[in-house]
PDB file of N, CA and C in Angstrom:
ATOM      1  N   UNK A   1       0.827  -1.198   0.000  1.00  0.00           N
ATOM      2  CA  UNK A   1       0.000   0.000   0.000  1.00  0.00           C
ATOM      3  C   UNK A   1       0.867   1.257   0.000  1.00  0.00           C
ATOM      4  N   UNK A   2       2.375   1.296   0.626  1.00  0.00           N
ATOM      5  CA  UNK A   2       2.781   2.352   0.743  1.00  0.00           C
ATOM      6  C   UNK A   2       3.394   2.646  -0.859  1.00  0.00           C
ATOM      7  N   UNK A   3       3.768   1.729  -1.295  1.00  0.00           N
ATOM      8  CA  UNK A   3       4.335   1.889  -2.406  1.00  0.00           C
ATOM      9  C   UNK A   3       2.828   2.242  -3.401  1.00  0.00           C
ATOM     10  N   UNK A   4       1.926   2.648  -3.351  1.00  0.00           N
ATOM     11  CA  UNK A   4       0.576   2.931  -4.130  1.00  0.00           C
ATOM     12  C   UNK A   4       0.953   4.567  -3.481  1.00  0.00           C
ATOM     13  N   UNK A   5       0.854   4.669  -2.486  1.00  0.00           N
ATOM     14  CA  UNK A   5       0.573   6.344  -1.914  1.00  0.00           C
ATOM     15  C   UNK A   5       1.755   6.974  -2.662  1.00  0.00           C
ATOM     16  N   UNK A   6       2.778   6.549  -3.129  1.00  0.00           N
ATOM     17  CA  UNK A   6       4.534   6.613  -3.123  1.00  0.00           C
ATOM     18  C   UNK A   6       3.858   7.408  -5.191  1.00  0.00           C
ATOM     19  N   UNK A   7       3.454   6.440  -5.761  1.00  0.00           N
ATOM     20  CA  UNK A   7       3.153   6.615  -6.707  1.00  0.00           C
ATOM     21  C   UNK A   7       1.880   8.164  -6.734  1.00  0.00           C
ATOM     22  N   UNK A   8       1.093   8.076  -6.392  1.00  0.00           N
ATOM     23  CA  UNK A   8       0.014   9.224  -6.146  1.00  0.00           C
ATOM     24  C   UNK A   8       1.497  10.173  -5.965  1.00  0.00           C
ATOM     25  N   UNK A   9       2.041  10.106  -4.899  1.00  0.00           N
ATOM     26  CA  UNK A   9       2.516  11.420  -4.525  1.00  0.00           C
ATOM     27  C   UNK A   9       3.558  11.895  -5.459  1.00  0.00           C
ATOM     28  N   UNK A  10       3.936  10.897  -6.084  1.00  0.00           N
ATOM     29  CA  UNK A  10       5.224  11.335  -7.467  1.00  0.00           C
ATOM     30  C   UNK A  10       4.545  12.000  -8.586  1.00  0.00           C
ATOM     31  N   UNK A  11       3.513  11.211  -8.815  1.00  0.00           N
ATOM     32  CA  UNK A  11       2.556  11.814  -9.890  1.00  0.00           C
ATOM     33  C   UNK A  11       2.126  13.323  -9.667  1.00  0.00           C
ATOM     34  N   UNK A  12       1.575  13.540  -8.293  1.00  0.00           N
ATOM     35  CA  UNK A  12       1.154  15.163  -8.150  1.00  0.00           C
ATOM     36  C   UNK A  12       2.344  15.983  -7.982  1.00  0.00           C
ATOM     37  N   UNK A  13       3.459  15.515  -7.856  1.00  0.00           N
ATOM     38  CA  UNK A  13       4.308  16.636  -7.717  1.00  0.00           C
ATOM     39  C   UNK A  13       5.479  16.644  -9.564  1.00  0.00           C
ATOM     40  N   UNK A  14       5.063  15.695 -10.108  1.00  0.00           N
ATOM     41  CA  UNK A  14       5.800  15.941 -11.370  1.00  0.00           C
ATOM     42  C   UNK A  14       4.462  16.850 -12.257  1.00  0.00           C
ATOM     43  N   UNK A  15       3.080  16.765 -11.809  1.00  0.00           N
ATOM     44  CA  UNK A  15       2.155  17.520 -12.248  1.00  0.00           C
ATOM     45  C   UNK A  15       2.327  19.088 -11.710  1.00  0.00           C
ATOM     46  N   UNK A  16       2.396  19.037 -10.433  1.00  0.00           N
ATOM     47  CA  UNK A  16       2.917  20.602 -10.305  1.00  0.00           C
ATOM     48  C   UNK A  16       4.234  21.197 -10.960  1.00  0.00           C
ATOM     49  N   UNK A  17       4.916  20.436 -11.345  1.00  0.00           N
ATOM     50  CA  UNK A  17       6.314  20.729 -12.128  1.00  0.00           C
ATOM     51  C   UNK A  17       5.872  21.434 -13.486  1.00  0.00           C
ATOM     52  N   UNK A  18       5.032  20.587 -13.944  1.00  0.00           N
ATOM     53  CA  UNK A  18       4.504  21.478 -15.394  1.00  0.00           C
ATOM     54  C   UNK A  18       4.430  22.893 -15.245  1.00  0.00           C
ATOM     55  N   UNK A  19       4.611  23.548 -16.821  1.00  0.00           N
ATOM     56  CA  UNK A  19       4.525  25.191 -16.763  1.00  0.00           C
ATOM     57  C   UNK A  19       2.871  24.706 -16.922  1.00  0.00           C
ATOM     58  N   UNK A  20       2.330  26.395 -16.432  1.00  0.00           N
ATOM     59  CA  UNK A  20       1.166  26.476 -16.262  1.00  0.00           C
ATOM     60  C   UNK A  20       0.670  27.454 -17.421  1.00  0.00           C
ATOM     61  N   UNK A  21       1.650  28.151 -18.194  1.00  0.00           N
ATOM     62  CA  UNK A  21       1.148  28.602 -19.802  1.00  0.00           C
ATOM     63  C   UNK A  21       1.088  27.577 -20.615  1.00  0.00           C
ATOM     64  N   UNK A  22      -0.904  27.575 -20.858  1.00  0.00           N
ATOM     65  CA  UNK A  22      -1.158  26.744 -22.092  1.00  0.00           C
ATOM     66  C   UNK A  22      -1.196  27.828 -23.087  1.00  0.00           C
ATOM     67  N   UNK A  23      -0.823  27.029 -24.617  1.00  0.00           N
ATOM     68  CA  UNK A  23      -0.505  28.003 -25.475  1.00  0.00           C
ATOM     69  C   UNK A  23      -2.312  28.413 -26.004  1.00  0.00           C
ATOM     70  N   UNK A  24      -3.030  27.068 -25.929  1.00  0.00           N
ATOM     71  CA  UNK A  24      -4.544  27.486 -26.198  1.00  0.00           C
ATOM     72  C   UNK A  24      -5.312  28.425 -25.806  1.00  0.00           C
ATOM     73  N   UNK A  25      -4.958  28.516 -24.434  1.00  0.00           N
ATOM     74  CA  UNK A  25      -5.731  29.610 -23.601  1.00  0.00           C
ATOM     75  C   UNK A  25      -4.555  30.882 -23.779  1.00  0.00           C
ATOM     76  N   UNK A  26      -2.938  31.167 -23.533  1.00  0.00           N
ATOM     77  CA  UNK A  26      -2.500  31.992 -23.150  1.00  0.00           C
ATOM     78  C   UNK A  26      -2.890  32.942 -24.881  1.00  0.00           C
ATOM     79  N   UNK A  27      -1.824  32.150 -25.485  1.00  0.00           N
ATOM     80  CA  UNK A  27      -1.410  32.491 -26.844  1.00  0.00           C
ATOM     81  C   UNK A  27      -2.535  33.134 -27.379  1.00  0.00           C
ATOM     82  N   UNK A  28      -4.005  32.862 -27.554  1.00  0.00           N
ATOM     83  CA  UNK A  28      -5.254  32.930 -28.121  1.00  0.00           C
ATOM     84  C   UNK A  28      -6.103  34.597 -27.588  1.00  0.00           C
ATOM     85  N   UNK A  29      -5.856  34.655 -26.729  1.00  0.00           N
ATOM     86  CA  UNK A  29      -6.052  35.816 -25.912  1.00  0.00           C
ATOM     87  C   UNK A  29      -5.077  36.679 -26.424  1.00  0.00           C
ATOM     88  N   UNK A  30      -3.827  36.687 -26.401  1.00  0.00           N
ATOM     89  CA  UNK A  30      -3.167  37.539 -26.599  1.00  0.00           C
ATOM     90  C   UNK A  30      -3.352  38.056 -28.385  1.00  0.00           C
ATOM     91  N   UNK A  31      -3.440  37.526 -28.882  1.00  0.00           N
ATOM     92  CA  UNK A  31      -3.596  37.435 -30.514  1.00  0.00           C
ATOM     93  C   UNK A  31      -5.385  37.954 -30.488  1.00  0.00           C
ATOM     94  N   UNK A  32      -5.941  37.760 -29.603  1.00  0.00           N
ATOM     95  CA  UNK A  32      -7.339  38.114 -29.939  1.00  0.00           C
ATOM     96  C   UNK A  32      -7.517  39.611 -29.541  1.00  0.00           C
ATOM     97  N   UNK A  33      -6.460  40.007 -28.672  1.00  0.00           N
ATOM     98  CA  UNK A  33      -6.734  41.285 -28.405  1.00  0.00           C
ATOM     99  C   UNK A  33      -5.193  42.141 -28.603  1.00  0.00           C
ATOM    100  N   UNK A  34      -4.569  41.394 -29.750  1.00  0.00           N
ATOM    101  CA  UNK A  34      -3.469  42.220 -29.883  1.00  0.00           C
ATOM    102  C   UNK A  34      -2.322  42.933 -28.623  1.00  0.00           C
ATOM    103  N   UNK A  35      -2.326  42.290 -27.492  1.00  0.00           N
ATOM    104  CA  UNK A  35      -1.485  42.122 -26.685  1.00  0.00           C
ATOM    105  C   UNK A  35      -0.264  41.822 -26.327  1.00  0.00           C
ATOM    106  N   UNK A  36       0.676  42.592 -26.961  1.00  0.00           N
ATOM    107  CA  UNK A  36       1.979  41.719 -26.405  1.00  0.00           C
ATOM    108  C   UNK A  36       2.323  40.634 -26.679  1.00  0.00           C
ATOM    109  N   UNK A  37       1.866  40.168 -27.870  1.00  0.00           N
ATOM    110  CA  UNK A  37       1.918  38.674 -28.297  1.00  0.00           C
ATOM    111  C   UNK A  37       3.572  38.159 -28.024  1.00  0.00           C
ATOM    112  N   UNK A  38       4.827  38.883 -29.111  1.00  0.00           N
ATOM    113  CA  UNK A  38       6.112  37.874 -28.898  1.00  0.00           C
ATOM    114  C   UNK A  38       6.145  37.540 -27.631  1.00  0.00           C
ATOM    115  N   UNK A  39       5.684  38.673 -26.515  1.00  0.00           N
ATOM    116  CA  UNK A  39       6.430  38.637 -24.944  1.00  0.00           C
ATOM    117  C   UNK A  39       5.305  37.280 -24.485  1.00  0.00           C
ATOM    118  N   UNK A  40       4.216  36.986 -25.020  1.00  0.00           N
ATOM    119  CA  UNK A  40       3.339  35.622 -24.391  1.00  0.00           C
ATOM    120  C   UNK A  40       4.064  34.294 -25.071  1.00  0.00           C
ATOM    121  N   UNK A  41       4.644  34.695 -26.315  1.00  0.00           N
ATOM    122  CA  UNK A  41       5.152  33.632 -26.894  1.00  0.00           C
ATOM    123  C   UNK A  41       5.885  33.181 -26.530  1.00  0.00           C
ATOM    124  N   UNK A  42       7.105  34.629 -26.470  1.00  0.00           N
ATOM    125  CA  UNK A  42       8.123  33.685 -25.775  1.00  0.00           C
ATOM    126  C   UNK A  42       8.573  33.462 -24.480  1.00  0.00           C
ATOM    127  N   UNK A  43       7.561  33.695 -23.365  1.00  0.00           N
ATOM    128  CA  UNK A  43       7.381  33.157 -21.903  1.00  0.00           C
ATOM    129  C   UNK A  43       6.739  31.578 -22.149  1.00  0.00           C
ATOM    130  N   UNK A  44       6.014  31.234 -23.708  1.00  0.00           N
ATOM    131  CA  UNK A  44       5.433  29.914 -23.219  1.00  0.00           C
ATOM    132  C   UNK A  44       6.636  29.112 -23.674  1.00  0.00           C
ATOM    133  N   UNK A  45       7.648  29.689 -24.566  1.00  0.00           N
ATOM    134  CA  UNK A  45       8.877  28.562 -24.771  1.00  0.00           C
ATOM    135  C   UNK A  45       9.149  28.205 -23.617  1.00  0.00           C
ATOM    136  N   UNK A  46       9.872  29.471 -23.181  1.00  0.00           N
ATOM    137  CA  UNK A  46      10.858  29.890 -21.984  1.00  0.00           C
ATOM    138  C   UNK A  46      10.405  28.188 -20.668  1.00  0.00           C
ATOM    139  N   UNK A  47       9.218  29.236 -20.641  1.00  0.00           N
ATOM    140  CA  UNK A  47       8.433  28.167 -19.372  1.00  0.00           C
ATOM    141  C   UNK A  47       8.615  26.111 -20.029  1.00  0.00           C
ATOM    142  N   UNK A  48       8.476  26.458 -21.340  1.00  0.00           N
ATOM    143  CA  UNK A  48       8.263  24.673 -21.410  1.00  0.00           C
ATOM    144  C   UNK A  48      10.080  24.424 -21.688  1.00  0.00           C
ATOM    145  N   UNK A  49      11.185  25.401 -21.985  1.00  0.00           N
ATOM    146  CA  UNK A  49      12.349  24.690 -21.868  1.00  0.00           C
ATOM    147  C   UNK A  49      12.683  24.514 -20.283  1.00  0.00           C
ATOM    148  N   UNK A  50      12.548  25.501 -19.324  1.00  0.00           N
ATOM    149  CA  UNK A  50      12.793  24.719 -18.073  1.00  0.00           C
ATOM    150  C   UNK A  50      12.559  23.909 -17.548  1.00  0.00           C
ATOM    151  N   UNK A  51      11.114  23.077 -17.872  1.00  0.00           N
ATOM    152  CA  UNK A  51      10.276  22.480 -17.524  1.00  0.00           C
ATOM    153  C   UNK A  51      10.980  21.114 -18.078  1.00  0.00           C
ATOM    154  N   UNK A  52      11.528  21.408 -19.456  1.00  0.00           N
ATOM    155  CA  UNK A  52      12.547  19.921 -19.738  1.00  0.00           C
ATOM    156  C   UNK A  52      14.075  19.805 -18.867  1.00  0.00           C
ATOM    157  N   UNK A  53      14.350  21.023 -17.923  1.00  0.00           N
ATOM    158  CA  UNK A  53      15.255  20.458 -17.540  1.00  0.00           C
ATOM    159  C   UNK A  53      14.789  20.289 -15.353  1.00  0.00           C
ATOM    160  N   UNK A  54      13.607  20.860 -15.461  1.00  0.00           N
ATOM    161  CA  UNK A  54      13.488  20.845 -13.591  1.00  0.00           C
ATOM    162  C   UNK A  54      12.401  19.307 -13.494  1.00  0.00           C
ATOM    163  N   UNK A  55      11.914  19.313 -14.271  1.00  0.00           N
ATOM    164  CA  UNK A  55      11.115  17.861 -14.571  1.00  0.00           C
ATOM    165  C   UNK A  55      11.772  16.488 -14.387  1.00  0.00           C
ATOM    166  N   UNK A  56      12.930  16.252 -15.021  1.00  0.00           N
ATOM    167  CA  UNK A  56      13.740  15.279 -14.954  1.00  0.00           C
ATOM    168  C   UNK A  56      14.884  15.445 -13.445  1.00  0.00           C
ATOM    169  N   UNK A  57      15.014  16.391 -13.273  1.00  0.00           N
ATOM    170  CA  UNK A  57      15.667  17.015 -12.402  1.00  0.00           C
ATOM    171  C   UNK A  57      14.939  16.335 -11.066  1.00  0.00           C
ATOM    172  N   UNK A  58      13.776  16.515 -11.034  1.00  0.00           N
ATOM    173  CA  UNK A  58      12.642  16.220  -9.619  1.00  0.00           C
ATOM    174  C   UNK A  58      12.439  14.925  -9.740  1.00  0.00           C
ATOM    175  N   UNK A  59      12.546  14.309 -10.836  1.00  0.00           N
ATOM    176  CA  UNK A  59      12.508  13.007 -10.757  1.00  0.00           C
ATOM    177  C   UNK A  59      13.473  12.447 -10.641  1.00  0.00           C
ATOM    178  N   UNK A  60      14.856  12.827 -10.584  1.00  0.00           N
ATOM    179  CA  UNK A  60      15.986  11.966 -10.376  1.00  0.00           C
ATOM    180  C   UNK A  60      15.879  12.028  -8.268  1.00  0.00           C
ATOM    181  N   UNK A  61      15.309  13.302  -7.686  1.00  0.00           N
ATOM    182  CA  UNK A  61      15.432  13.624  -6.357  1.00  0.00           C
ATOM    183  C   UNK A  61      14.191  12.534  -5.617  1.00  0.00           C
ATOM    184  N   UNK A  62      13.257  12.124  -5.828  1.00  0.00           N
ATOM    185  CA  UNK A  62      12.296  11.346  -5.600  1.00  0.00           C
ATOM    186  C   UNK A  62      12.762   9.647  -5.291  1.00  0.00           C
ATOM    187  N   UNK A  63      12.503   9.636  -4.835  1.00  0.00           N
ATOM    188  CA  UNK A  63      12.450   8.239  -4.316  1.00  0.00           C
ATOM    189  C   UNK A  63      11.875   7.049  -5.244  1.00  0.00           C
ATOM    190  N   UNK A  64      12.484   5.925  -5.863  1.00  0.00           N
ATOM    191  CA  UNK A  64      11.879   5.141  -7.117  1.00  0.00           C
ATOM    192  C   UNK A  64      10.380   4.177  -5.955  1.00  0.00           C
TER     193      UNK A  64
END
């Protein structure tokens, strides 16, 4: 059983690891109202290249 809770709890914290700019919702807004678009664009790279390196990163610190 502990090894079930072990799993839940790896799962919610590699889910909080994700960036939280979706390009559907961020990107779409910004283009719909002519906003600052490069600066939304390129915060949603930005956000998904760290995310390839703190992602793997949190999972090497976790417990298998």
């Amino acid at each position: 059983m502990q090894q079930a809770n072990n799993i839940w709890l790896i799962t919610a914290i590699v889910m909080a690891a994700h960036p939280r700019i979706g390009r559907g919702f961020t990107a779409d807004f910004a283009n719909k109202y002519g906003f600052k678009q490069e600066i939304v664009s390129f915060s949603i790279i930005i956000s998904l290249l760290i995310a390839l390196v703190t992602i793997p990163t949190i999972l090497q610190l976790l417990p298998a």
